[in-house]
PDB file of N, CA and C in Angstrom:
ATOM      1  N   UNK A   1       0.833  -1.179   0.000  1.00  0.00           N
ATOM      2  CA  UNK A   1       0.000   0.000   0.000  1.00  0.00           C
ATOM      3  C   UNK A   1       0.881   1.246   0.000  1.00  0.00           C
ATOM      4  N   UNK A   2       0.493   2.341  -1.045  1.00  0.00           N
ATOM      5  CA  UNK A   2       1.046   3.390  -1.004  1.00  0.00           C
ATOM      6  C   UNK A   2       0.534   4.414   0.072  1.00  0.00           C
ATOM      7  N   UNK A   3       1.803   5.026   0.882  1.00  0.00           N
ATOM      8  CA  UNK A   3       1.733   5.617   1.943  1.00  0.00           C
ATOM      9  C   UNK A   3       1.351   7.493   1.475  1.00  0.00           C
ATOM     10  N   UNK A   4       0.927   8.187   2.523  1.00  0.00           N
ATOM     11  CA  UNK A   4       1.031   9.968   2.374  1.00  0.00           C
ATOM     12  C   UNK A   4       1.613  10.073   3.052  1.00  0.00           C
ATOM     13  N   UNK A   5       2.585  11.167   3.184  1.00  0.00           N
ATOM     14  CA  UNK A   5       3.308  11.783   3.544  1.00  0.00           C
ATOM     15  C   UNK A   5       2.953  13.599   3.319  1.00  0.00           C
ATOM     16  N   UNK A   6       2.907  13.616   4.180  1.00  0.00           N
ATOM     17  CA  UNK A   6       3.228  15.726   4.736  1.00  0.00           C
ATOM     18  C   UNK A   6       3.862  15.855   5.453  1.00  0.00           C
ATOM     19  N   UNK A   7       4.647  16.742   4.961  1.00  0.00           N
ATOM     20  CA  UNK A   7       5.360  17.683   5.672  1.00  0.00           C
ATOM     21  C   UNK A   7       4.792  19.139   5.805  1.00  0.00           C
ATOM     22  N   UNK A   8       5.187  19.755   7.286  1.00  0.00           N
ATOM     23  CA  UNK A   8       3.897  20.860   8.357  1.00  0.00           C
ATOM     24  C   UNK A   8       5.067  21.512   8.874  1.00  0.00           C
ATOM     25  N   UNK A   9       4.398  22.286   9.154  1.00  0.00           N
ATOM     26  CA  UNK A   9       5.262  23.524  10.231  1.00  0.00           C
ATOM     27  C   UNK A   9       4.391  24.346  11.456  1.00  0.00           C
ATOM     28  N   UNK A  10       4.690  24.407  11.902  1.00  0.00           N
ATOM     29  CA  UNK A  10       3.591  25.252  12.958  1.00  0.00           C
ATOM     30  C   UNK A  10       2.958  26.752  12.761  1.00  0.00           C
ATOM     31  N   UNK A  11       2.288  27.274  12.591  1.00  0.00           N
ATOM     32  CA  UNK A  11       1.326  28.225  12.457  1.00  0.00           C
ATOM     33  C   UNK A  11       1.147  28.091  11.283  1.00  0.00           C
ATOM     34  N   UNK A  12       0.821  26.948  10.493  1.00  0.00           N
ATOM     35  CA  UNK A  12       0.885  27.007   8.800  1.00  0.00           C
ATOM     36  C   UNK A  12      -0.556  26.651   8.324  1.00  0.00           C
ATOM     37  N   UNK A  13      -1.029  27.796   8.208  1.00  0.00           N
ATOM     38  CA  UNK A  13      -2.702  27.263   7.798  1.00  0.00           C
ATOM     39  C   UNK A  13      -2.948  26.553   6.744  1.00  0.00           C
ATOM     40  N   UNK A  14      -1.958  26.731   5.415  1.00  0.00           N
ATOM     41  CA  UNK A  14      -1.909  25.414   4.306  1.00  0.00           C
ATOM     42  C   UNK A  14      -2.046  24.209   4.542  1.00  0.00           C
ATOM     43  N   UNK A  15      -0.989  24.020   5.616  1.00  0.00           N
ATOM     44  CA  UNK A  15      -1.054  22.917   5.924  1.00  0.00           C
ATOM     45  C   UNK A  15      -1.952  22.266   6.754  1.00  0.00           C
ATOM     46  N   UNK A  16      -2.946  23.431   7.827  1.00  0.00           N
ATOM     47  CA  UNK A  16      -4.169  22.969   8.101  1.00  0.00           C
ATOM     48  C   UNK A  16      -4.829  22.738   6.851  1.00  0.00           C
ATOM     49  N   UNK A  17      -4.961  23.119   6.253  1.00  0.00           N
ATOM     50  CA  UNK A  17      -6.040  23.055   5.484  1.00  0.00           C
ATOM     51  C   UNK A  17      -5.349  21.895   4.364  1.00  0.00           C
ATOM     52  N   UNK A  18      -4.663  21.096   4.376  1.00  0.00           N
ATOM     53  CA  UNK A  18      -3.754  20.243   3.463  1.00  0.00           C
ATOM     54  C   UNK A  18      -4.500  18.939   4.557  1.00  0.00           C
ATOM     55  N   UNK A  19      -3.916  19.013   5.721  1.00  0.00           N
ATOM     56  CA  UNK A  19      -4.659  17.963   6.458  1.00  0.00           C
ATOM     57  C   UNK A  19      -6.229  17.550   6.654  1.00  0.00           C
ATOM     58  N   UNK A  20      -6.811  18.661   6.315  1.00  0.00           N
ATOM     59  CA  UNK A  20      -8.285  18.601   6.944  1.00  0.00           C
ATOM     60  C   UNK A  20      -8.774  18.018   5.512  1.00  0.00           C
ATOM     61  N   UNK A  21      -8.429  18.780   4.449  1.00  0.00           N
ATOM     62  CA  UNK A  21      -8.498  17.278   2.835  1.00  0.00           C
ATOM     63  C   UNK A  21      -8.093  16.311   3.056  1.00  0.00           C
ATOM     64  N   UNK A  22      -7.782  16.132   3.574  1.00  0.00           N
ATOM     65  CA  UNK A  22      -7.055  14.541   3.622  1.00  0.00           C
ATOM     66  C   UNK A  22      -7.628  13.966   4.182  1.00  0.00           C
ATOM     67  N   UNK A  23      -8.319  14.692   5.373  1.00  0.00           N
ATOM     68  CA  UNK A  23      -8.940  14.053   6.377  1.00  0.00           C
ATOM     69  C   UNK A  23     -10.286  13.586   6.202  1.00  0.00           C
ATOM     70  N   UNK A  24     -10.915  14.735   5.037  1.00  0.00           N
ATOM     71  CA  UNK A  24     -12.055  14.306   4.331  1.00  0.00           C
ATOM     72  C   UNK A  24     -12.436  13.432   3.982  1.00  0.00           C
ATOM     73  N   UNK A  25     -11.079  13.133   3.107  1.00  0.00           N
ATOM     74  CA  UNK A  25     -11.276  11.328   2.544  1.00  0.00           C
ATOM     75  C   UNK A  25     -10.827  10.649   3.245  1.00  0.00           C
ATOM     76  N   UNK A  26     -11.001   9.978   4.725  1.00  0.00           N
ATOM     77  CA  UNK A  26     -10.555   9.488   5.296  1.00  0.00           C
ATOM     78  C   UNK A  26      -9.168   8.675   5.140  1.00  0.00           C
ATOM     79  N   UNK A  27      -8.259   9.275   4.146  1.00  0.00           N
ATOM     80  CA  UNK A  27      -6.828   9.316   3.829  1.00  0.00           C
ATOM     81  C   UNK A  27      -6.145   8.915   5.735  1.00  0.00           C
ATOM     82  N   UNK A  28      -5.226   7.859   5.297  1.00  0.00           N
ATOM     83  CA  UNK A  28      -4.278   7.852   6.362  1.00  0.00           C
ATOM     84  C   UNK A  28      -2.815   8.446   5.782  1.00  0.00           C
ATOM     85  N   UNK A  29      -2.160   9.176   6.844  1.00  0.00           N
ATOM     86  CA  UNK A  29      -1.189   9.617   6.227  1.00  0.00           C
ATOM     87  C   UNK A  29      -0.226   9.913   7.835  1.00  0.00           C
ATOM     88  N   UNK A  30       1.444  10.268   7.405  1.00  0.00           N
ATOM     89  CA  UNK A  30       2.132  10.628   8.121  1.00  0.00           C
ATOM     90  C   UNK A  30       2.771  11.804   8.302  1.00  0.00           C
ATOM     91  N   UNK A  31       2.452  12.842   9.350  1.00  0.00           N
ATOM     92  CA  UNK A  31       2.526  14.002   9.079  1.00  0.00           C
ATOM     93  C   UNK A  31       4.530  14.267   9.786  1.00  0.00           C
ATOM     94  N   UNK A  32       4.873  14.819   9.270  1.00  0.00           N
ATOM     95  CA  UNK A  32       6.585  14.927   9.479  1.00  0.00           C
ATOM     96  C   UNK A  32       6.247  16.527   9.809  1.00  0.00           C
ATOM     97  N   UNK A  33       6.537  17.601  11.121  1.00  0.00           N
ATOM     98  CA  UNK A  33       6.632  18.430  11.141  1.00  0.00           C
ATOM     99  C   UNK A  33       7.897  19.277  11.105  1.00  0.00           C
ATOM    100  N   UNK A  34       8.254  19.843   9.930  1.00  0.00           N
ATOM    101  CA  UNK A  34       9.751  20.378   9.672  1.00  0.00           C
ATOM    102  C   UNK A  34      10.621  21.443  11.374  1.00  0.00           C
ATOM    103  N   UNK A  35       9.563  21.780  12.046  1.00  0.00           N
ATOM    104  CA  UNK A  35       9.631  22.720  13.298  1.00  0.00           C
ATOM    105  C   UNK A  35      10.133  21.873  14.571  1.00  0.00           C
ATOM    106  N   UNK A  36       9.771  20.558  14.491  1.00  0.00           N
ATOM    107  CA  UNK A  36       9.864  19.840  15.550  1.00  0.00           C
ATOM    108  C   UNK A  36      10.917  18.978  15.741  1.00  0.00           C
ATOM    109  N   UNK A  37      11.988  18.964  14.488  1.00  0.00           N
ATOM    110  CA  UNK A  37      13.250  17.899  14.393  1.00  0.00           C
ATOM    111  C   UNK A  37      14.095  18.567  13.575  1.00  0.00           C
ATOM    112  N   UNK A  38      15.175  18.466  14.014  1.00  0.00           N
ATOM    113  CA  UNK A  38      16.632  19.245  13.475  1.00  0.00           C
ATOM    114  C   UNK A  38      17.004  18.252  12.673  1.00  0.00           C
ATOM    115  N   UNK A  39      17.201  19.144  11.500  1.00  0.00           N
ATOM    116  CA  UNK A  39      16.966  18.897   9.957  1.00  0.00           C
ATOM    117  C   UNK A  39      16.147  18.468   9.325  1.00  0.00           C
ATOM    118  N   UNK A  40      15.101  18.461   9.342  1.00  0.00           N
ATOM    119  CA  UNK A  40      13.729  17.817   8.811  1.00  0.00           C
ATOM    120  C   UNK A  40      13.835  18.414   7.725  1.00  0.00           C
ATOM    121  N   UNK A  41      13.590  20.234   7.826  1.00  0.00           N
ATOM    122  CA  UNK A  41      13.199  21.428   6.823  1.00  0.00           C
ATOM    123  C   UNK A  41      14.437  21.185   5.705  1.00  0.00           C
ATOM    124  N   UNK A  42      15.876  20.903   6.156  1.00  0.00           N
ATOM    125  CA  UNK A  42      17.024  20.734   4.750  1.00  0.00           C
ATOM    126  C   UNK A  42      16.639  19.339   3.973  1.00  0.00           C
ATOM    127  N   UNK A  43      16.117  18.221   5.030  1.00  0.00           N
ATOM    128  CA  UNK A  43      15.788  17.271   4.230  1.00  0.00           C
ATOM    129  C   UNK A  43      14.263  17.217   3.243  1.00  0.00           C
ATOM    130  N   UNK A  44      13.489  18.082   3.811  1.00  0.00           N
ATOM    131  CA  UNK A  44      12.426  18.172   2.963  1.00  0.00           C
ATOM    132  C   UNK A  44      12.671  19.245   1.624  1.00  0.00           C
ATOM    133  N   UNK A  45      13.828  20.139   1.864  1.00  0.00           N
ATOM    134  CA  UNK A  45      14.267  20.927   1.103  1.00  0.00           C
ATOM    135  C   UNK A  45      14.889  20.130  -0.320  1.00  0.00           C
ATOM    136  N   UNK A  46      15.494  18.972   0.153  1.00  0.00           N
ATOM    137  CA  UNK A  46      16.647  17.975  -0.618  1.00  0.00           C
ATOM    138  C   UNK A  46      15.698  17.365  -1.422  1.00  0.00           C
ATOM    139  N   UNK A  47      14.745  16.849  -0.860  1.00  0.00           N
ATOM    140  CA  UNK A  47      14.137  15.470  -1.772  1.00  0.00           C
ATOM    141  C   UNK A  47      12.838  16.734  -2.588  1.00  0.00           C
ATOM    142  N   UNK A  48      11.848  17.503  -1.997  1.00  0.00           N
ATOM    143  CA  UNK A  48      11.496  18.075  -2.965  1.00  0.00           C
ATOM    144  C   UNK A  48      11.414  19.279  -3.622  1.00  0.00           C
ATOM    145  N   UNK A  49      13.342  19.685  -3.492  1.00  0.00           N
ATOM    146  CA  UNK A  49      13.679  21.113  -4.094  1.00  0.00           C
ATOM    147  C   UNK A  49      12.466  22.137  -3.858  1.00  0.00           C
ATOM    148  N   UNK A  50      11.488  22.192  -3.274  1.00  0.00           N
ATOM    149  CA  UNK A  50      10.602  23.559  -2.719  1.00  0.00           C
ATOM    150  C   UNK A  50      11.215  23.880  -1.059  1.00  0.00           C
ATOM    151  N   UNK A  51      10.885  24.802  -0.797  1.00  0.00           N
ATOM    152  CA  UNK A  51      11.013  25.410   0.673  1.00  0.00           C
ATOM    153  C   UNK A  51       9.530  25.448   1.498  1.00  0.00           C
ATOM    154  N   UNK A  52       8.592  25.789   0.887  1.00  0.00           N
ATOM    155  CA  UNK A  52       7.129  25.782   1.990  1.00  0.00           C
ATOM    156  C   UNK A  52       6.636  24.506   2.143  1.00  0.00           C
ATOM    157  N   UNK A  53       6.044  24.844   2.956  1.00  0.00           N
ATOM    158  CA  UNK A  53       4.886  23.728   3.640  1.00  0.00           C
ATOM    159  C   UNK A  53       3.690  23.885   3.550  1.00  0.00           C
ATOM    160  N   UNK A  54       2.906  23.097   3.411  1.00  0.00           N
ATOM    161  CA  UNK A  54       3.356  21.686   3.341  1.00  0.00           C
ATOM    162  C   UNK A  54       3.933  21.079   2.162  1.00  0.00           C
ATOM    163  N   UNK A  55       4.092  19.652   2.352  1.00  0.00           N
ATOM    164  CA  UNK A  55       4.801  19.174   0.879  1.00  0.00           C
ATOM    165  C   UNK A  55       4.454  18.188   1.382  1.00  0.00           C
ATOM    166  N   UNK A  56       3.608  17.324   0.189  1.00  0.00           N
ATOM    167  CA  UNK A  56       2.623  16.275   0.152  1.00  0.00           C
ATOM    168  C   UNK A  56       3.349  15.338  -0.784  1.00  0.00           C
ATOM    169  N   UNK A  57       3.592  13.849  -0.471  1.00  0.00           N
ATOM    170  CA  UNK A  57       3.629  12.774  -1.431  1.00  0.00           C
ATOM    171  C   UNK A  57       2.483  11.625  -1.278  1.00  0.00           C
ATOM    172  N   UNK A  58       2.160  11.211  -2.034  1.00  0.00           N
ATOM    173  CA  UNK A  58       1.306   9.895  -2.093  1.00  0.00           C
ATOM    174  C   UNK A  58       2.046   8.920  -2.850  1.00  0.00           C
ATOM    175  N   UNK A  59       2.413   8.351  -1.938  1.00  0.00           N
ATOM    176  CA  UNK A  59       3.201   7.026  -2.425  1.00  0.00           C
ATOM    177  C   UNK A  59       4.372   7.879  -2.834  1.00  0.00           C
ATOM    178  N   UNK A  60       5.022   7.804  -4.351  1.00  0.00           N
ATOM    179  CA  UNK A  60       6.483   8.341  -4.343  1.00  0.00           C
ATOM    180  C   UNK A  60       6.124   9.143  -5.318  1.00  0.00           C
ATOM    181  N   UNK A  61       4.403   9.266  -5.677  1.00  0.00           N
ATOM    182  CA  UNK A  61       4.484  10.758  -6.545  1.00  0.00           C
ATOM    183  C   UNK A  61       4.102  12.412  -5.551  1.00  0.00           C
ATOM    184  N   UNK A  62       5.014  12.847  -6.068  1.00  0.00           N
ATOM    185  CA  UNK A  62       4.987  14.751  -5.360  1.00  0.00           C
ATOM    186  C   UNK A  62       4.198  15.365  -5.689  1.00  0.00           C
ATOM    187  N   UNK A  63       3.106  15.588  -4.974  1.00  0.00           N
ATOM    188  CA  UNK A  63       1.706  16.493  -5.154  1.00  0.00           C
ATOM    189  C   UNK A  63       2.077  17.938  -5.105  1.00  0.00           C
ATOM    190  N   UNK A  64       3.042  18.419  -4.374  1.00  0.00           N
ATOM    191  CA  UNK A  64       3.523  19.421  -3.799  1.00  0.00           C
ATOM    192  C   UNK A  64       2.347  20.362  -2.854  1.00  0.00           C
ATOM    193  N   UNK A  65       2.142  21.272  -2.510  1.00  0.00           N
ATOM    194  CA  UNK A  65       1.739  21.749  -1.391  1.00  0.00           C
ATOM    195  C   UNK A  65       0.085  21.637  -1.710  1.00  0.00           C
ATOM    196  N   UNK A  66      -0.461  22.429  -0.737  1.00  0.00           N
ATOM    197  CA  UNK A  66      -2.463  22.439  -0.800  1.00  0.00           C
ATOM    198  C   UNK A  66      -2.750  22.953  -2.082  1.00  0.00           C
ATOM    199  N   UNK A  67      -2.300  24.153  -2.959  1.00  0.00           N
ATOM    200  CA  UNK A  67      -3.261  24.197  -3.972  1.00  0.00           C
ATOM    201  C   UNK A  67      -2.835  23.318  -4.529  1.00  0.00           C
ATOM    202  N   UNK A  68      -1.815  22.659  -4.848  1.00  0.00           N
ATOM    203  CA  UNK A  68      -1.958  21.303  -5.817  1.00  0.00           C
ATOM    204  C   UNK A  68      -2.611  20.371  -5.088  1.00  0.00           C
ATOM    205  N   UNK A  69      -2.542  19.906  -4.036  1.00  0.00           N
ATOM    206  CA  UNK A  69      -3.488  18.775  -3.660  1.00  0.00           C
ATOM    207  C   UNK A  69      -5.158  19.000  -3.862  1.00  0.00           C
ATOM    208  N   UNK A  70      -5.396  20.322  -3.869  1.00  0.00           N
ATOM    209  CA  UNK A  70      -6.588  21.761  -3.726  1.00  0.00           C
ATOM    210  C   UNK A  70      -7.328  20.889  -5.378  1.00  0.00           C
ATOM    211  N   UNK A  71      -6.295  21.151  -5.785  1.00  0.00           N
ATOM    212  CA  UNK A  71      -6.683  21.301  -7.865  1.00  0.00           C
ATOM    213  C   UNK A  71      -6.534  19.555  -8.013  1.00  0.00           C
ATOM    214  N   UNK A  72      -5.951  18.832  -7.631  1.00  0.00           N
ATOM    215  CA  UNK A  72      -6.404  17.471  -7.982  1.00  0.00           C
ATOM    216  C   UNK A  72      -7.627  17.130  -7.451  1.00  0.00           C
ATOM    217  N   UNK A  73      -8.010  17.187  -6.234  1.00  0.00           N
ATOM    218  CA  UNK A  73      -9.517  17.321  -5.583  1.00  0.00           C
ATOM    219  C   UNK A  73     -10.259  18.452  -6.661  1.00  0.00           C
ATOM    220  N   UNK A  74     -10.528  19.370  -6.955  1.00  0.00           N
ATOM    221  CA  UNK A  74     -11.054  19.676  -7.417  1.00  0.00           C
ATOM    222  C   UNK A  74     -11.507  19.067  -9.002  1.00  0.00           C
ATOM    223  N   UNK A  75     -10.374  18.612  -9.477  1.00  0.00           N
ATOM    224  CA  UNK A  75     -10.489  17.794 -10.882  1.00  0.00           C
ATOM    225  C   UNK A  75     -10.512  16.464 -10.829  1.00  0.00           C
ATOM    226  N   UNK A  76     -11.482  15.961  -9.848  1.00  0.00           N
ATOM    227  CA  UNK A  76     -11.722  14.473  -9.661  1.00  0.00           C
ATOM    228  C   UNK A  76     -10.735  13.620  -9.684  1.00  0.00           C
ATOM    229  N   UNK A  77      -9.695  14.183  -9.662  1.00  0.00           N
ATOM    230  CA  UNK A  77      -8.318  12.898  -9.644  1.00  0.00           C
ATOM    231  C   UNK A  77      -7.431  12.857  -7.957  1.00  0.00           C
ATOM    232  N   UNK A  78      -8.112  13.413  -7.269  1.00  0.00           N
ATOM    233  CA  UNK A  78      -7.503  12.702  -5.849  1.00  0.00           C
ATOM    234  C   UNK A  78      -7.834  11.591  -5.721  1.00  0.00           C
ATOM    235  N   UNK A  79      -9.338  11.804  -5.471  1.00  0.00           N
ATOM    236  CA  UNK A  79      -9.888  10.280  -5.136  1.00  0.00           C
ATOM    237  C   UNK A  79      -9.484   9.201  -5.910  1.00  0.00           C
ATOM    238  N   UNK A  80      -9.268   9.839  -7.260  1.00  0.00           N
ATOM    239  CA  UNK A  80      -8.565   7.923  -8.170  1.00  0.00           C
ATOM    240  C   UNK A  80      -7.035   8.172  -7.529  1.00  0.00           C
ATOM    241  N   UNK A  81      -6.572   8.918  -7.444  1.00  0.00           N
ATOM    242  CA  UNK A  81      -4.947   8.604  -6.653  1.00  0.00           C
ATOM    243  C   UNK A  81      -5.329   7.264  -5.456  1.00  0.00           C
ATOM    244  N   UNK A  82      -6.438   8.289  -4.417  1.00  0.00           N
ATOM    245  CA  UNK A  82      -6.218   7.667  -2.956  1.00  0.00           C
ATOM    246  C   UNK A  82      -6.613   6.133  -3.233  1.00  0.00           C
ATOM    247  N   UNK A  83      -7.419   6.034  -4.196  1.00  0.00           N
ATOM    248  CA  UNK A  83      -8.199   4.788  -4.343  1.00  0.00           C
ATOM    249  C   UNK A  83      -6.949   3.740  -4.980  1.00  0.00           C
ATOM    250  N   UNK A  84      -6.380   4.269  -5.877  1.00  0.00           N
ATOM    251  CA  UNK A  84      -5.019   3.385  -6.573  1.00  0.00           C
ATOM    252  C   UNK A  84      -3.873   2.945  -4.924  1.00  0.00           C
ATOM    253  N   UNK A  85      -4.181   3.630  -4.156  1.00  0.00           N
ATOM    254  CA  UNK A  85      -3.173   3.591  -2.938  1.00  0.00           C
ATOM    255  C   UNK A  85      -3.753   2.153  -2.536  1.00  0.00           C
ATOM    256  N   UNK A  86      -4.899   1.682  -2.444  1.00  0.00           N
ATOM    257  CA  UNK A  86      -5.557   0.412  -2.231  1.00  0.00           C
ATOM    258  C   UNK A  86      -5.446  -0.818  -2.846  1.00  0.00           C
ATOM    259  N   UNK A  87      -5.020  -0.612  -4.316  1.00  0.00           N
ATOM    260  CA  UNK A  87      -4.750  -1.340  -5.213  1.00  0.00           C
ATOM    261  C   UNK A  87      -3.287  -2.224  -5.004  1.00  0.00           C
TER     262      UNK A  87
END
């Protein structure tokens, strides 16, 4: 099963609002907060060359932050992502 992954920061309303989609679809996922562990933020920097938060993977494809996760939900293709995660 393909896993989610976010990465969060603290006072980051994207990323509220990145979780609370997710949460919609009763998506399980693992939230990594870049604020809470020394080096998190260079390693989330490394693997997906952006700097903000959040930064979303499903499985090993890079959604990158809420309006992209925002615009796949909106264009009916989250749910076939989350659903392929089952497959």
């Amino acid at each position: 099963m393909k896993k989610i992954l976010i990465y969060t920061a603290h006072r980051c309303g994207y990323c509220v609002m990145a979780k609370r989609l997710l949460d919609s679809k009763n998506a399980i996922y693992t939230e990594i907060n870049v604020d809470e562990q020394a080096g998190m933020r260079e390693e989330m920097m490394r693997k997906t060359q952006r700097r903000t938060v959040p930064q979303i993977y499903i499985g090993d494809f890079h959604v990158g932050g809420f309006d992209d996760l925002n615009a796949l939900n909106k264009a009916g293709k989250l749910d076939e992502l989350l659903s392929a995660m089952n497959n």
